[in-house]
N, C-alpha and C. Protein backbone atom coordinates (compact mmCIF):
# COMPACT_ATOMS: atom_id res chain seq x y z
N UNK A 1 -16.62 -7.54 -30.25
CA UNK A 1 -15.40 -8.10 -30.73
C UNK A 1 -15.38 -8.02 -32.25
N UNK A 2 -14.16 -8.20 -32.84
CA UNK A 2 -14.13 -8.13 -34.14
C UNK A 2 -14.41 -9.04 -35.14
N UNK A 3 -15.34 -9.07 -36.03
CA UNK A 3 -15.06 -10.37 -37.04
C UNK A 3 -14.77 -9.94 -38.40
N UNK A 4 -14.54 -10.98 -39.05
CA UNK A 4 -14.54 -10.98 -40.48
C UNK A 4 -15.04 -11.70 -41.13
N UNK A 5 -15.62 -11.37 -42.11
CA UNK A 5 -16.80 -12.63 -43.11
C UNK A 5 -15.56 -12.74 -44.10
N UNK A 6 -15.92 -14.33 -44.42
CA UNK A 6 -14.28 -14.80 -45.25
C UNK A 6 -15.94 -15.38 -46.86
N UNK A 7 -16.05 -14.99 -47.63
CA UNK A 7 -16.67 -15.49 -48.53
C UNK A 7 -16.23 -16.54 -49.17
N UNK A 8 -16.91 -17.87 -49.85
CA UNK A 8 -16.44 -18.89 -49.56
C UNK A 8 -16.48 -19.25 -51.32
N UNK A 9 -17.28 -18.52 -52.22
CA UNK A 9 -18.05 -18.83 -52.94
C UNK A 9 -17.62 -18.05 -54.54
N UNK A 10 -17.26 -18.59 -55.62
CA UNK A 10 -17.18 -17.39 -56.45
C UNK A 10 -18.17 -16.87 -56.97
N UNK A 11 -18.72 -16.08 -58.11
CA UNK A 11 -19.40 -15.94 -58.66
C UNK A 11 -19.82 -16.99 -59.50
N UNK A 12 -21.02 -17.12 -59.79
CA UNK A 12 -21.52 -17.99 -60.90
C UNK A 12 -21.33 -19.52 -59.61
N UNK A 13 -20.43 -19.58 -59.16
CA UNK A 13 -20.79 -20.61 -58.05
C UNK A 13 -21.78 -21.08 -57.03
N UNK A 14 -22.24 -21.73 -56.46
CA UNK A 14 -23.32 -22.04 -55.64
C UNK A 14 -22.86 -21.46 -54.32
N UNK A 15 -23.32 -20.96 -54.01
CA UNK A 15 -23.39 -19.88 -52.59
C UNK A 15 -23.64 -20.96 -51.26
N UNK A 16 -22.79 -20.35 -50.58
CA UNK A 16 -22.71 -20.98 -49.40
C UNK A 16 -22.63 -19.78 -48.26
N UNK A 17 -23.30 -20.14 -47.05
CA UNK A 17 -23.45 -18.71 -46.28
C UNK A 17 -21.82 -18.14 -46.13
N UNK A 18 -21.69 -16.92 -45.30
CA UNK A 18 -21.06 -16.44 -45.04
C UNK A 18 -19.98 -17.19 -43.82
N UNK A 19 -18.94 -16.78 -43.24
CA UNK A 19 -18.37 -17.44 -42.39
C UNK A 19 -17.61 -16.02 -41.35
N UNK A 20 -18.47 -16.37 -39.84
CA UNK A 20 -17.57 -15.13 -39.65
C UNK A 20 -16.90 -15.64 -38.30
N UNK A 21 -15.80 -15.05 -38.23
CA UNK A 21 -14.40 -15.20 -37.29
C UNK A 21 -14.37 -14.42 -36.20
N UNK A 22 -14.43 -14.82 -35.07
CA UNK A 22 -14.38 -13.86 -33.94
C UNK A 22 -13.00 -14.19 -33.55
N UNK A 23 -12.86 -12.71 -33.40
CA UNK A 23 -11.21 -12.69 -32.80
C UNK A 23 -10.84 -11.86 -31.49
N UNK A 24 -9.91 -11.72 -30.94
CA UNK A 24 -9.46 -11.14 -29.44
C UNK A 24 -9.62 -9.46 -30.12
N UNK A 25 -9.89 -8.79 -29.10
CA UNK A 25 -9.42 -7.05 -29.68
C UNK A 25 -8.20 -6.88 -28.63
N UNK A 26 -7.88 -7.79 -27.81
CA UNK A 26 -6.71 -7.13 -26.52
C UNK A 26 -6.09 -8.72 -26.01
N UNK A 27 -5.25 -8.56 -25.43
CA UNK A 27 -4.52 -9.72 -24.59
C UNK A 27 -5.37 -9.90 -23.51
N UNK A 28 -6.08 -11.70 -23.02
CA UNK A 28 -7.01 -11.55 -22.21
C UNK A 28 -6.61 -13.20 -21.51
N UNK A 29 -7.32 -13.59 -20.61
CA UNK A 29 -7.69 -14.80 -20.08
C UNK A 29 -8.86 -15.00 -20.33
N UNK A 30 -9.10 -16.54 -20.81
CA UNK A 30 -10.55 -17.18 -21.23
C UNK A 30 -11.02 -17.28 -19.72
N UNK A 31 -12.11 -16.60 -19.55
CA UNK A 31 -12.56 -17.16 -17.77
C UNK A 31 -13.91 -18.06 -18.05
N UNK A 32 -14.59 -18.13 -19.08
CA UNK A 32 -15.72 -18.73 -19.08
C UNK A 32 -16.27 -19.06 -20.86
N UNK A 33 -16.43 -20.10 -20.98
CA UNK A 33 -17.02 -20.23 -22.34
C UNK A 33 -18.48 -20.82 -21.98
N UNK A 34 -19.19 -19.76 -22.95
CA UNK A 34 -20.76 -20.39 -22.89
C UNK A 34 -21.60 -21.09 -23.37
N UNK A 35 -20.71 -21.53 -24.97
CA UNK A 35 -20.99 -22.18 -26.01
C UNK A 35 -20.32 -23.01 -26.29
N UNK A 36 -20.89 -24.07 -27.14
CA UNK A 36 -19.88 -25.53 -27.69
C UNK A 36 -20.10 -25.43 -28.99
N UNK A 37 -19.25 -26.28 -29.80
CA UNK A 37 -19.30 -26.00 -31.19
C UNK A 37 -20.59 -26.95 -31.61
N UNK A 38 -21.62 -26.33 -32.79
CA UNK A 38 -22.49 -26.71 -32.84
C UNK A 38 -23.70 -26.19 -32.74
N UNK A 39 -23.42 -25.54 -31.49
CA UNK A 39 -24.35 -24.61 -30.39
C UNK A 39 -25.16 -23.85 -31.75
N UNK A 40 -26.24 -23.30 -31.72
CA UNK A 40 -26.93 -22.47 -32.45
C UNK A 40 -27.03 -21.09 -31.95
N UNK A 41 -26.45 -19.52 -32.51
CA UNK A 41 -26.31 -18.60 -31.75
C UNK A 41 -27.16 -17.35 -32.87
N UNK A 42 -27.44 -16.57 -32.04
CA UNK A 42 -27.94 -14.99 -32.60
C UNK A 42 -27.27 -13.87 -32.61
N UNK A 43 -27.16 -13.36 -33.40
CA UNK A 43 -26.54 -11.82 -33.25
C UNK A 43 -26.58 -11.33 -32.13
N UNK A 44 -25.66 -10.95 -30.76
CA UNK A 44 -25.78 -10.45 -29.76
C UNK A 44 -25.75 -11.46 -28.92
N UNK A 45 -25.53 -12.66 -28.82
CA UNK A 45 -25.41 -13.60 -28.12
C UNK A 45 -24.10 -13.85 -27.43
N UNK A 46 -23.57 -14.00 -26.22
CA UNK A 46 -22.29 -14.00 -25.51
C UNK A 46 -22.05 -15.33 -25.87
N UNK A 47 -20.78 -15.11 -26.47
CA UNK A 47 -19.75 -16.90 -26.79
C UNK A 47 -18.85 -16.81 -25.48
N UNK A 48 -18.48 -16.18 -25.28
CA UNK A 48 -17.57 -15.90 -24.47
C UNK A 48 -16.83 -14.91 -23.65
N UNK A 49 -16.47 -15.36 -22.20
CA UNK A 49 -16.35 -14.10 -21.30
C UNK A 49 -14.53 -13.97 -21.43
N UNK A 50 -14.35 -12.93 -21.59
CA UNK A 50 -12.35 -13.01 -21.25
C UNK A 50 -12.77 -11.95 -20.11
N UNK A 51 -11.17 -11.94 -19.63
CA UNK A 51 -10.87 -11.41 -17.92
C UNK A 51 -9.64 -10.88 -18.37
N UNK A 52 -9.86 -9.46 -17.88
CA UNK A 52 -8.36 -8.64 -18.28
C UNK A 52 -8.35 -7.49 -17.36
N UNK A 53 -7.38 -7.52 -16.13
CA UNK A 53 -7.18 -6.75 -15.98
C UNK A 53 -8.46 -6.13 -14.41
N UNK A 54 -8.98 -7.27 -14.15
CA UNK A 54 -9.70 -7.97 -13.03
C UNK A 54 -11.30 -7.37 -14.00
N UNK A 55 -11.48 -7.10 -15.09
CA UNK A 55 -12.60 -6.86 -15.76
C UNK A 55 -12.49 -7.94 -16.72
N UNK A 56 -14.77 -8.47 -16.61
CA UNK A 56 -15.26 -9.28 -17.38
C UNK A 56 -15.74 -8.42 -18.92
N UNK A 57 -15.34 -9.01 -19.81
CA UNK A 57 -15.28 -8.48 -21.18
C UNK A 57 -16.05 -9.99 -22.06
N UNK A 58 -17.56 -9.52 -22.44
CA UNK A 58 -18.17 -10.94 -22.56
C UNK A 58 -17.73 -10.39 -24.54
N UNK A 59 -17.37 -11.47 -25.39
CA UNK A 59 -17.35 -11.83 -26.88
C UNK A 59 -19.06 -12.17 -27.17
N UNK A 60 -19.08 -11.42 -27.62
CA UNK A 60 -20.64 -11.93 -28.94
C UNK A 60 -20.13 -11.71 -29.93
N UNK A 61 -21.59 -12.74 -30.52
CA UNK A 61 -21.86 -13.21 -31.63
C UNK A 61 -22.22 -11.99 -32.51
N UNK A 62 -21.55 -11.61 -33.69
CA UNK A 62 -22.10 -10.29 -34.47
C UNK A 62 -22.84 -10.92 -35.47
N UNK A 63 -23.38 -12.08 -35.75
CA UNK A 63 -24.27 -12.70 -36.84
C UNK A 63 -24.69 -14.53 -36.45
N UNK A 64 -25.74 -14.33 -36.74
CA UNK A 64 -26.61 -15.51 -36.13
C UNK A 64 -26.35 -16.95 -37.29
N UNK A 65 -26.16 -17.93 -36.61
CA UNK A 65 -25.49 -18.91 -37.41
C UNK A 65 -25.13 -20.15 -36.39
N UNK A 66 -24.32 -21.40 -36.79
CA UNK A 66 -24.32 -22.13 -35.87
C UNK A 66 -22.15 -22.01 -35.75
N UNK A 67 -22.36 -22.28 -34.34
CA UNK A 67 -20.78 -22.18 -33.81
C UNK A 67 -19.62 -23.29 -34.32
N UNK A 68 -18.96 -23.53 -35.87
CA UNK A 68 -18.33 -24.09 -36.21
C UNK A 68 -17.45 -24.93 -35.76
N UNK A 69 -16.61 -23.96 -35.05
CA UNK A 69 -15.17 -24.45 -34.23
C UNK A 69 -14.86 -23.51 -33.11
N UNK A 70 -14.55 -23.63 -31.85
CA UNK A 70 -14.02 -23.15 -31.11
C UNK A 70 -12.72 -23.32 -31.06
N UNK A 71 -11.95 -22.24 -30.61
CA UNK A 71 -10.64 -22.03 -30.81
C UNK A 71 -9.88 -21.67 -29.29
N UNK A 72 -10.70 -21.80 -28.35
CA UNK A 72 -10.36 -21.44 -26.94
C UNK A 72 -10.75 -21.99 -26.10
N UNK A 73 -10.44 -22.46 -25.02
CA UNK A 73 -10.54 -23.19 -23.91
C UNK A 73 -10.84 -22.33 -22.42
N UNK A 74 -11.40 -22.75 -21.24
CA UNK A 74 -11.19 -21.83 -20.11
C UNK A 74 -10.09 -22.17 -19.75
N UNK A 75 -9.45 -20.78 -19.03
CA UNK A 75 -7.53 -20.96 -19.00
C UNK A 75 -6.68 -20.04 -19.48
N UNK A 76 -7.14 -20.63 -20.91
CA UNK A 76 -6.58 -20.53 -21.89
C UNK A 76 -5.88 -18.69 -21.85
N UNK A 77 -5.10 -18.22 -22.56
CA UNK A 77 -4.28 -16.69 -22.54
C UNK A 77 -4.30 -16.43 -24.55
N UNK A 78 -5.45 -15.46 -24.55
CA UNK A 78 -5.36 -15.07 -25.94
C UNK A 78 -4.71 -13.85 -25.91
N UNK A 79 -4.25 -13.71 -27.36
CA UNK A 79 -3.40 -12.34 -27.44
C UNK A 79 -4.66 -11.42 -28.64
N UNK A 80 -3.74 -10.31 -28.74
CA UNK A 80 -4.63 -9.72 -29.94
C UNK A 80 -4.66 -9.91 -31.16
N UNK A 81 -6.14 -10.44 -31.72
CA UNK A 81 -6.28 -10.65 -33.10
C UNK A 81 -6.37 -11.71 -33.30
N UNK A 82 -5.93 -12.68 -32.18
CA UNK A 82 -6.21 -13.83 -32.18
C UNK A 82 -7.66 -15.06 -32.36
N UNK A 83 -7.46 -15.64 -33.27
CA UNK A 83 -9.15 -16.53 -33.51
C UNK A 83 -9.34 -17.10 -32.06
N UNK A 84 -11.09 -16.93 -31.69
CA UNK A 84 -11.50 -17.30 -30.89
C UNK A 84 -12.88 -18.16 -31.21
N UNK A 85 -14.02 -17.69 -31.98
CA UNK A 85 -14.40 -18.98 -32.70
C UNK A 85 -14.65 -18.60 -33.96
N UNK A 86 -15.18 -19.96 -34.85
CA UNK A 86 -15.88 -19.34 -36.26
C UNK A 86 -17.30 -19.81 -36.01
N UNK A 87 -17.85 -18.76 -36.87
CA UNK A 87 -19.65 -19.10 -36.94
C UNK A 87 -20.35 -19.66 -38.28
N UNK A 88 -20.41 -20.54 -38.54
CA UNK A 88 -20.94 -20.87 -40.08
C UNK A 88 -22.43 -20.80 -39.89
């Protein structure tokens, strides 16, 4: 899945890690979340399964960090591009 690191920090400022955003790549149904916010995750780690199209499409983690906020529910109908969690 796609993320983006949002830098938080200017120069000459005190550095704070990175922050990265997982988002939808397609229109999907949440069928399963594996993580809670908080959760401690690794690069390659499944946050989450979407269902599209009678195929399981699991979301990982592209950088190891702890799970900020979740942005999706099971149920739930994401579209594309849409935030699904952040990782601080």
């Amino acid at each position: 899945m796609t993320f983006r690191r949002a830098a938080r920090s200017w120069p000459g400022e005190k550095k704070e890690p990175a922050v990265a955003e997982i988002r939808a790549e397609m229109v999907a149904n949440v069928w399963r979340v594996l993580v809670s916010e908080g959760d401690q995750v690794q690069d390659g780690d499944t946050l989450v399964i979407l269902e599209s199209m009678k195929m399981e499409i699991p979301v990982l983690a592209e950088t190891a960090g702890v799970v900020a906020k979740l942005h999706v529910a099971e149920g739930d109908v994401v579209q594309e591009d849409e935030l699904i969690a952040v990782i601080d």
